[in-house]
Protein backbone atom coordinates (compact mmCIF):
# COMPACT_ATOMS: atom_id res chain seq x y z
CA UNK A 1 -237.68 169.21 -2.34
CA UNK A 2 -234.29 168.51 -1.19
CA UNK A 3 -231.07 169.56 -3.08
CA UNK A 4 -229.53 166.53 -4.67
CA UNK A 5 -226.13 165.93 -3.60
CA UNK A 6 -222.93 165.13 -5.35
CA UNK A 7 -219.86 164.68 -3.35
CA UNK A 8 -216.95 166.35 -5.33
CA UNK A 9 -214.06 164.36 -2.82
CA UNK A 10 -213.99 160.82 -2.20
CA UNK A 11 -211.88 157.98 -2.68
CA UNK A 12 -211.55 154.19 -3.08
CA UNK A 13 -208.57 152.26 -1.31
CA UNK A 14 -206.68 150.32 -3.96
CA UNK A 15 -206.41 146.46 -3.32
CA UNK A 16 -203.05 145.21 -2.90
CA UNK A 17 -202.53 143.37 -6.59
CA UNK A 18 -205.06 146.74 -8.22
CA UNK A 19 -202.39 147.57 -10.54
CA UNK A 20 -201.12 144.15 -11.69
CA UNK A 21 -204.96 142.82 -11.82
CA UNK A 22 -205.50 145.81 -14.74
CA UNK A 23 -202.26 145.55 -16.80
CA UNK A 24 -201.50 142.75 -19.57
CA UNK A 25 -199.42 140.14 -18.49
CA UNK A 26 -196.14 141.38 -20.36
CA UNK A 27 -196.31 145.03 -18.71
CA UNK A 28 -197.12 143.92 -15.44
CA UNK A 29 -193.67 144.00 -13.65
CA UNK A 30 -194.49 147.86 -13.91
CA UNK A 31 -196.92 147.41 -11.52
CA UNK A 32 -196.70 149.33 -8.16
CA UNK A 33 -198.33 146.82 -5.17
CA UNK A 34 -198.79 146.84 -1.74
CA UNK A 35 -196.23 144.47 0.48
CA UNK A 36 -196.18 143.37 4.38
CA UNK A 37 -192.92 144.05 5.69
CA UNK A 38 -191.57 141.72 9.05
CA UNK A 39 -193.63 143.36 11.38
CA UNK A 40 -197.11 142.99 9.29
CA UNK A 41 -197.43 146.93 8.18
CA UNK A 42 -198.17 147.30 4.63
CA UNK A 43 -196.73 149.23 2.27
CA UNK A 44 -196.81 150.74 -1.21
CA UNK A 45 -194.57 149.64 -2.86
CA UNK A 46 -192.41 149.94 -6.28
CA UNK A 47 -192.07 148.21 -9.46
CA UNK A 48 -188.23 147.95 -8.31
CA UNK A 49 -189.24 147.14 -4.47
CA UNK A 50 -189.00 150.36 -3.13
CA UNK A 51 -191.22 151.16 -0.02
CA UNK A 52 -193.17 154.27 -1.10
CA UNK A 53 -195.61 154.94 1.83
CA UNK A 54 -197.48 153.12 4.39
CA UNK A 55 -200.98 151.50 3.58
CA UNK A 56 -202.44 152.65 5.97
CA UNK A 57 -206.17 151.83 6.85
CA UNK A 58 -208.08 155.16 7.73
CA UNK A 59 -210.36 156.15 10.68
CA UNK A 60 -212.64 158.93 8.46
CA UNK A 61 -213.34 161.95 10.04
CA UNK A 62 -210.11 161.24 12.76
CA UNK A 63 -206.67 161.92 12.79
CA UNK A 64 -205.63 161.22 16.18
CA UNK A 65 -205.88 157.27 15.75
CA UNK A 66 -203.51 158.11 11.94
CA UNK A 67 -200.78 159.47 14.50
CA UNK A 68 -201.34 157.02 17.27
CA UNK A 69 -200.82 154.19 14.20
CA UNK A 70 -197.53 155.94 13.13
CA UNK A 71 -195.91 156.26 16.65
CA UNK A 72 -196.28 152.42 16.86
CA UNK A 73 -195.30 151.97 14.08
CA UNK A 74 -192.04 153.85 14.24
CA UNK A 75 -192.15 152.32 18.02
CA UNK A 76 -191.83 148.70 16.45
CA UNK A 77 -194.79 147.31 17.47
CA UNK A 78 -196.89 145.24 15.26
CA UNK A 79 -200.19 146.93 13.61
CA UNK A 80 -203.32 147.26 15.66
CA UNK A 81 -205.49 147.29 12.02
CA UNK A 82 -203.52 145.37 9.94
CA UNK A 83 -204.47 146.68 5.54
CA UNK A 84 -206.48 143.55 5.15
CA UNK A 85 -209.34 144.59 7.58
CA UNK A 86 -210.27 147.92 4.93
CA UNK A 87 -213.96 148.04 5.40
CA UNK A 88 -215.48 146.99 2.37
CA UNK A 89 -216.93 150.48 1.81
CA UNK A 90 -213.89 152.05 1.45
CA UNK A 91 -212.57 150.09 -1.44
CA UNK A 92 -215.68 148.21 -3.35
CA UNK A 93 -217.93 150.08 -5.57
CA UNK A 94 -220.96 148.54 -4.13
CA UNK A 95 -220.71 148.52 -0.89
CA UNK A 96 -219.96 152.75 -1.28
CA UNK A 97 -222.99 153.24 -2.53
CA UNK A 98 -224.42 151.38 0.28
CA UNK A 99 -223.25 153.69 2.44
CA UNK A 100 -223.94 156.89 0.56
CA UNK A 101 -227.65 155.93 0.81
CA UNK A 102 -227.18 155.95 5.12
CA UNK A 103 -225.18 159.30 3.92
CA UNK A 104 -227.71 161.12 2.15
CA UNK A 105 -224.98 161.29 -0.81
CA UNK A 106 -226.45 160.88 -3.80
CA UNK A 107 -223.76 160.95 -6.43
CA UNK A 108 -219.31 160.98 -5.95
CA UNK A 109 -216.20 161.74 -7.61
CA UNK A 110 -214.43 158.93 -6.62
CA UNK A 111 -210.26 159.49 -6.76
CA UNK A 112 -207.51 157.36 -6.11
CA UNK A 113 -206.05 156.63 -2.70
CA UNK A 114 -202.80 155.64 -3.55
CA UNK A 115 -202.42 157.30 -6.54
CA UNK A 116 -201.88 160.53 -4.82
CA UNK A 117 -198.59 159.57 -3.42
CA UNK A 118 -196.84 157.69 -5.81
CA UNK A 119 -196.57 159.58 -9.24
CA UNK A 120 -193.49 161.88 -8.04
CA UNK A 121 -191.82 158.42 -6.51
CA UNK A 122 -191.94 157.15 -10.50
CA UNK A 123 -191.35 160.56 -12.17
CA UNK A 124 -188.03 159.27 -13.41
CA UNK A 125 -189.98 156.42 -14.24
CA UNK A 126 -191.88 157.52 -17.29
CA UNK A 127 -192.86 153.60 -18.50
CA UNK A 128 -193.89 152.51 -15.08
CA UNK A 129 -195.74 155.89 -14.27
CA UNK A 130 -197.71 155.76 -17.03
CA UNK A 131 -198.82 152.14 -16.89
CA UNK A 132 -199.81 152.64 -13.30
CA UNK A 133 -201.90 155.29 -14.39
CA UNK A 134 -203.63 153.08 -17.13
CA UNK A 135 -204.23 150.25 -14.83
CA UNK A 136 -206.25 152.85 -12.30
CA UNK A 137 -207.75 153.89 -15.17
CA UNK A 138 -209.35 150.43 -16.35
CA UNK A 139 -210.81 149.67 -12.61
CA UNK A 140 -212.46 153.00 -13.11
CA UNK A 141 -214.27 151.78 -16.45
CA UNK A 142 -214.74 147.91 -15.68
CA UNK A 143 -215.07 148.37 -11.57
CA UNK A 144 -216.15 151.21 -10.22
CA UNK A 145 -218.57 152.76 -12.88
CA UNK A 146 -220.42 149.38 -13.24
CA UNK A 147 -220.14 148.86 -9.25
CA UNK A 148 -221.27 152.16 -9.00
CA UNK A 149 -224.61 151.55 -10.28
CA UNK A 150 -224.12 155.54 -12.14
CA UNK A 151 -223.95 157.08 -8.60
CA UNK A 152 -219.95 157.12 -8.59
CA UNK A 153 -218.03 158.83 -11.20
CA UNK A 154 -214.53 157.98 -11.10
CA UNK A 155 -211.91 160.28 -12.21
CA UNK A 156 -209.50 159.05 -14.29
CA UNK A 157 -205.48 159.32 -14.27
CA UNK A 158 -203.40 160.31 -16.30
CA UNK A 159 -200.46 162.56 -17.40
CA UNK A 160 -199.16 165.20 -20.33
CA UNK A 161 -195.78 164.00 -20.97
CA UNK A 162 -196.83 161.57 -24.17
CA UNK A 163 -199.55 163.06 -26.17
CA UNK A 164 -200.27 159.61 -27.92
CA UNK A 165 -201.02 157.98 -25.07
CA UNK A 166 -202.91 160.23 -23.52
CA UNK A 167 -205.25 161.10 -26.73
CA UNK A 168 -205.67 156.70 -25.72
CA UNK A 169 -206.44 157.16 -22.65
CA UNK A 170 -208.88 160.39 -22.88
CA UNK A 171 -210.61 158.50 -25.69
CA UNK A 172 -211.13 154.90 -23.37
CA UNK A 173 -212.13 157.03 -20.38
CA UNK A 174 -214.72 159.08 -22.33
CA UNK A 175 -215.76 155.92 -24.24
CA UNK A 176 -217.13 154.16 -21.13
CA UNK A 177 -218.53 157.17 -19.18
CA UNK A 178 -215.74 158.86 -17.39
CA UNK A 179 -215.94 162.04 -17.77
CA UNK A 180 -213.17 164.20 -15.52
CA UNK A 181 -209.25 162.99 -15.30
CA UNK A 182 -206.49 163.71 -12.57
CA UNK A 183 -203.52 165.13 -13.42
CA UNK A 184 -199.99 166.11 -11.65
CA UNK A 185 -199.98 170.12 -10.84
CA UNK A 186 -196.81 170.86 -11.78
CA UNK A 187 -194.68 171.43 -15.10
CA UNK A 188 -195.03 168.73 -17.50
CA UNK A 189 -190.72 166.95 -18.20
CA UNK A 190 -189.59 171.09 -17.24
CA UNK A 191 -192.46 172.58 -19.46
CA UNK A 192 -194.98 175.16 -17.65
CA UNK A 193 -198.42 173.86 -18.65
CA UNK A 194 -198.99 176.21 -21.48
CA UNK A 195 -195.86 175.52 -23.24
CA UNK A 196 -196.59 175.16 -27.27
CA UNK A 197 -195.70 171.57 -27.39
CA UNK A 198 -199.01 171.06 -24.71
CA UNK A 199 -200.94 172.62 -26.71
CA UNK A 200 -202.62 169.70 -28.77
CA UNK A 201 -202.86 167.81 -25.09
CA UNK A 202 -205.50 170.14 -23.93
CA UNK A 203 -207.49 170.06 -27.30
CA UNK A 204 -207.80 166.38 -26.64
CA UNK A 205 -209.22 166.86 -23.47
CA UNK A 206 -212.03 169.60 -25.40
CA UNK A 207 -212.46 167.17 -27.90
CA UNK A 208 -213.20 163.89 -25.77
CA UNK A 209 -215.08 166.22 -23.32
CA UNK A 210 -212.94 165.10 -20.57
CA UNK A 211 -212.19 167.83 -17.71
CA UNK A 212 -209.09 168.65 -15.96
CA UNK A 213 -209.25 167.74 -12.35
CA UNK A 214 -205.93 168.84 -9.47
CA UNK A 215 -205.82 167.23 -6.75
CA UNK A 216 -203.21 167.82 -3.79
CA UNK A 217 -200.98 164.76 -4.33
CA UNK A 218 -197.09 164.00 -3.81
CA UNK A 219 -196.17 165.69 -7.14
CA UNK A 220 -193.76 168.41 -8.37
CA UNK A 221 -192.88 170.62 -5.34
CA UNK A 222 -192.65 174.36 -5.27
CA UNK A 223 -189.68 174.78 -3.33
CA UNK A 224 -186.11 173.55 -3.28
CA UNK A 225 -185.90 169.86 -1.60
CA UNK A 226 -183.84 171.24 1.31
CA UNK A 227 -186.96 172.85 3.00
CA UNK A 228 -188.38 169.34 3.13
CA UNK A 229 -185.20 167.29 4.70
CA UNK A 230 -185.99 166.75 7.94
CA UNK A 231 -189.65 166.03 8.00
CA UNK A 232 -190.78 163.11 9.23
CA UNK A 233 -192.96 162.03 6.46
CA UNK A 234 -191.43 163.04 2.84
CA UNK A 235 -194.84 162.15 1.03
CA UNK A 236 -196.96 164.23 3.24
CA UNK A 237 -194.81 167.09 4.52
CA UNK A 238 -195.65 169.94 6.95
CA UNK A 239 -194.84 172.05 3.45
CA UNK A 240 -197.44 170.51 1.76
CA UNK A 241 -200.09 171.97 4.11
CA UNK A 242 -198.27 175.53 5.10
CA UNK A 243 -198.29 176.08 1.66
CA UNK A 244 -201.52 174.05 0.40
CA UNK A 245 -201.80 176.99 -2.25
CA UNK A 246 -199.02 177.49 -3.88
CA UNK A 247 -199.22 174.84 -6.58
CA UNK A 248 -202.89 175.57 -8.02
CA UNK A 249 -201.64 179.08 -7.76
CA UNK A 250 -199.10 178.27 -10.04
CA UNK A 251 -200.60 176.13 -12.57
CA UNK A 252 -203.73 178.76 -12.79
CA UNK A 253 -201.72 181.62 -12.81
CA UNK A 254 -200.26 180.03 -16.07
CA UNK A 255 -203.01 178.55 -17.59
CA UNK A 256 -204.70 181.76 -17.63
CA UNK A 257 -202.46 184.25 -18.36
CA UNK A 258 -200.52 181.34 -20.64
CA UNK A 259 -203.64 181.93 -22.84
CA UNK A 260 -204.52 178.22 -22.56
CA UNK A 261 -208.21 178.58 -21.16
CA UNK A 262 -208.63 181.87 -23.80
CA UNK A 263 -207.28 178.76 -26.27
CA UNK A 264 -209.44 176.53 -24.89
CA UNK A 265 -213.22 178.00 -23.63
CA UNK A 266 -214.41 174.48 -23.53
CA UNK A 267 -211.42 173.07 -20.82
CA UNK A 268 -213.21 172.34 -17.44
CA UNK A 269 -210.65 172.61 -14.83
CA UNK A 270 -211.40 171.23 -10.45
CA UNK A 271 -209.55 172.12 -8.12
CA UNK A 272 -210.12 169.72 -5.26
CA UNK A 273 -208.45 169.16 -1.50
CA UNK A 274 -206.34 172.37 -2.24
CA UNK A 275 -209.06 173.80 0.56
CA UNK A 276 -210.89 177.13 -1.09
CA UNK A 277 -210.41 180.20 0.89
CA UNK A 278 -207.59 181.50 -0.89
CA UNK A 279 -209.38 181.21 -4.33
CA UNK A 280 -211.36 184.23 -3.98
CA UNK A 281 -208.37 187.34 -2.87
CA UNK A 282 -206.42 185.28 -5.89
CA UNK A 283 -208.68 186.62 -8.37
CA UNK A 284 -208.04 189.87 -7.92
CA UNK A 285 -204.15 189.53 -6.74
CA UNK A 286 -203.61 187.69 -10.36
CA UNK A 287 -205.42 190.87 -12.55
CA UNK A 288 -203.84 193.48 -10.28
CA UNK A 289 -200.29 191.34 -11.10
CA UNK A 290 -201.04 191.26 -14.77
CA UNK A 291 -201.83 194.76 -15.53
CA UNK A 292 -198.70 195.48 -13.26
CA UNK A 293 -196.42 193.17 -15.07
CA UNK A 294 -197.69 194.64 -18.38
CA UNK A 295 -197.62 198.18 -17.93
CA UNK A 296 -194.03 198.08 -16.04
CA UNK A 297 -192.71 195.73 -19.02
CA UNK A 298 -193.80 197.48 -21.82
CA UNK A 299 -196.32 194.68 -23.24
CA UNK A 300 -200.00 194.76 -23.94
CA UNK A 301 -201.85 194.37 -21.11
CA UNK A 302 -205.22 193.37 -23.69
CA UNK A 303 -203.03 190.08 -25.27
CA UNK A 304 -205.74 188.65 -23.35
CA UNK A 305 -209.42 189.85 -24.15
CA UNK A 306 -210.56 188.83 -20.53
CA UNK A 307 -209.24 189.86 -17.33
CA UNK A 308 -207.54 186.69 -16.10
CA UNK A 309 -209.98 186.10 -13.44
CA UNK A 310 -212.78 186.11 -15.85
CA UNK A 311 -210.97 183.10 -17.45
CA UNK A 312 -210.50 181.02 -14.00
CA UNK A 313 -214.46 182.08 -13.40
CA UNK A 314 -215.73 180.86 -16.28
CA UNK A 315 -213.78 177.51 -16.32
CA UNK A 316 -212.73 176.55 -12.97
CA UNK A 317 -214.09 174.82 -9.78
CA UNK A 318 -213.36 174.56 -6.36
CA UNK A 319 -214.03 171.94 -3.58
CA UNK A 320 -214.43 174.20 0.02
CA UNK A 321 -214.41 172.83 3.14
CA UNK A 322 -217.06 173.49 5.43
CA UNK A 323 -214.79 175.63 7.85
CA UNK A 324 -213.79 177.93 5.11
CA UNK A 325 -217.48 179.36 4.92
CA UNK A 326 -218.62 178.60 1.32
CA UNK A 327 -221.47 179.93 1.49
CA UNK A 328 -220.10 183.69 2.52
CA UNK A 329 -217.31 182.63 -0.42
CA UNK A 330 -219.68 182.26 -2.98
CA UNK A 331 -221.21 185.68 -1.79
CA UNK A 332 -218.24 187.61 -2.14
CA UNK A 333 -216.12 185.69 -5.62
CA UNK A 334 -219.03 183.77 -7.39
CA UNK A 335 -220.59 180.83 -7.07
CA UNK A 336 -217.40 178.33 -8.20
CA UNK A 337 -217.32 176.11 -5.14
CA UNK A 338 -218.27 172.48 -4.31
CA UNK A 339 -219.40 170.26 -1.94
CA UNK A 340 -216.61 167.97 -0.83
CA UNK A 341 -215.98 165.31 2.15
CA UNK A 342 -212.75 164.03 1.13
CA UNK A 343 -214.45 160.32 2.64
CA UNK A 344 -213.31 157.85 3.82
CA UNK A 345 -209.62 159.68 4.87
CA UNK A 346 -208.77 160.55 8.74
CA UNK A 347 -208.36 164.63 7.41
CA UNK A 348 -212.07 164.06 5.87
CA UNK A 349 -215.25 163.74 7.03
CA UNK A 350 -217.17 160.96 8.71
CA UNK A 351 -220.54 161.80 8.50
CA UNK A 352 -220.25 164.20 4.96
CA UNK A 353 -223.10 166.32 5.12
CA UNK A 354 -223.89 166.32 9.03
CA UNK A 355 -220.35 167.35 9.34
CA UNK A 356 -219.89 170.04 6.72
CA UNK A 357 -222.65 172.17 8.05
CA UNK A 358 -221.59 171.39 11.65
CA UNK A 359 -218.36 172.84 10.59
CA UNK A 360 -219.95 176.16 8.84
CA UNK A 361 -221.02 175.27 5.48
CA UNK A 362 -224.99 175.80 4.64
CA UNK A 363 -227.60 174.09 4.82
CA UNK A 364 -229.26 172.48 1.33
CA UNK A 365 -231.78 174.41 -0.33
CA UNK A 366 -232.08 176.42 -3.78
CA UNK A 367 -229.75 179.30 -3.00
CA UNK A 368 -227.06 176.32 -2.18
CA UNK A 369 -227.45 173.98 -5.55
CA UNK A 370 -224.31 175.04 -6.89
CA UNK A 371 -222.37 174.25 -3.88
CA UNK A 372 -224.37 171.07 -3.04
CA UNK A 373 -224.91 169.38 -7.29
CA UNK A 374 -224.83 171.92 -10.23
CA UNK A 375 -221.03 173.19 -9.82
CA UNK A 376 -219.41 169.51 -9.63
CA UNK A 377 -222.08 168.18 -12.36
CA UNK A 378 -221.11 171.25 -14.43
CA UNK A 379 -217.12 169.50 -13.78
CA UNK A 380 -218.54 166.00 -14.76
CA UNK A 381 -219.57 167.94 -18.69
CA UNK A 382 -223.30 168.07 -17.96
């Protein structure tokens, strides 16, 4: 019998009026939207008219056509695949799982496209940022989960920096099925994540039985802007995949030894796109750190009862990449890893499963369930 699959990566392109479409008519010059400029690229674009980044439509599986795109673009030459000519299965609900059936895919976490690139643009934004996240939030509940036919789970969107509306949003999400949320990896208005005055956001997502997703998105950076000047793309910067680590490192380093998953045993935290390789040596670099910082500082080193890798065993999860081995991973750190494809994006996979084990990940069978269903359907609360 063959290992049912759930896809822990995918994504849905967001039509060009998305966010307007799912916000009341008084709210919706928050709206972020996707403009042609002269030459007939599209872009996303601001509530105020800023250009953001380019809508671009994706070849999955291929990044040389992404580059080829950008050079004529920057070239000033009109677009070969102009944004309206998306395939429909890469942003309707029904036509994905179409294609997840000529996949072999049997179930997705379906994430924003756009929404990984805009919530740092509207940071100083706070109204706009969080109405944007709301509207993403409603096509998940009245578009994709009925479109979806229960096959695709979207993940919700949201952020810590109002409780209220987030203990909203948590409680619409988990009303109508959706079960794991996005949020930014980085401090929360200059708060680290386990900062007292968080404290009652992570209860709500215990109590509505929501889980924590991060996913590598234009958000807080790690280091100081001036490392980033000159790159030629400010949303996507070399940085971003040097250093592809650093930011989950961060935020897990704190939620653990923070106390917040001691706090909270019933948190589910994914880590997804962040690749999965480094996850493993981190578990012991973060004990060997903590008993060091304890003992050299004077301060109990049991203030936790758990080593702080127990913690991140117990409640976290981690999309791998084929390349990075995950079967050997799970061998050597536990079995915390996931199946992902990252479809329909150029950096992802075309053919998911076909070209995850051509890459180096396993083949399906019962030693490989946890990579392949039970480790992303543990994220979705089953």
């Amino acid at each position: 019998m063959a290992v049912p699959v759930i896809d822990a990566d995918t994504h849905l392109f967001e039509t060009r009026t998305l966010w307007a479409d799912h916000l009341p008519a008084a709210r919706r010059h928050l709206a972020l939207r996707i403009e042609d400029d002269e030459l007939g690229y599209a872009w996303l674009t601001a509530p105020g008219g800023e250009r953001i980044h380019l809508a671009e439509v994706h070849t999955p599986g291929d990044i040389g056509p992404m580059g080829a795109r950008r050079i004529r673009q920057r070239a000033g030459a009109r677009p070969e695949v102009p944004f309206d000519e998306l395939p429909a299965c890469d942003r309707d609900p029904a036509a994905r799982v179409g294609l997840m059936d000529e996949q072999g895919v049997d179930e997705a976490l379906v994430f924003p496209n756009f929404g990984l690139f805009w919530v740092r643009a509207l940071e100083d934004q706070p109204e706009a940022q969080l109405a944007n996240m709301e509207a993403w939030n409603r096509w998940a509940l009245d578009g994709i989960r009925p479109g979806g036919a229960g096959r695709l789970h979207p993940v919700g969107h949201v952020s810590l920096r109002d409780p209220g509306w987030l203990d909203g949003q948590l409680a619409a999400l988990a009303g109508g099925g959706v079960t794991t949320a996005m949020v930014p990896v980085g401090p929360v208005d200059g708060m680290p994540l386990s900062h007292p005055d968080l404290e009652r956001c992570w209860s709500m997502f215990e109590d509505r039985g929501v889980g924590v997703i991060f996913h590598i998105s234009d958000g807080p950076r790690p280091f100081a802007d001036a490392w980033y000047e000159d790159d030629v793309n400010q949303i996507e910067p070399l940085l971003m995949s040097t250093f592809i680590a650093v930011t989950p490192q961060l935020a897990l380093t704190d939620l653990a030894v923070g106390g917040v998953l001691a706090r909270h045993p019933r948190l589910r935290v994914g880590l997804v796109e962040f690749t999965s390789s480094w996850f493993g040596p981190f578990l012991s670099t973060i004990d060997a750190c903590y008993r060091f910082h304890a003992s050299y500082n004077g301060v109990p080193v049991d203030r936790l009862k758990l080593a702080p890798s127990e913690y991140l065993r117990r409640q976290v999860r981690v999309a791998a990449f084929g390349f990075e081995r995950p079967a050997q991973l799970a061998a050597a750190f536990g079995d915390v890893y996931m199946f992902g494809s990252d479809y329909p994006h150029a950096e992802g996979s075309a053919h998911p499963l076909e070209d995850f084990t051509a890459a180096g990940g396993p083949e399906r069978s019962p030693a490989t369930v946890g990579l392949y269903h039970d480790n992303a359907a543990w994220l979705l609360g089953r």
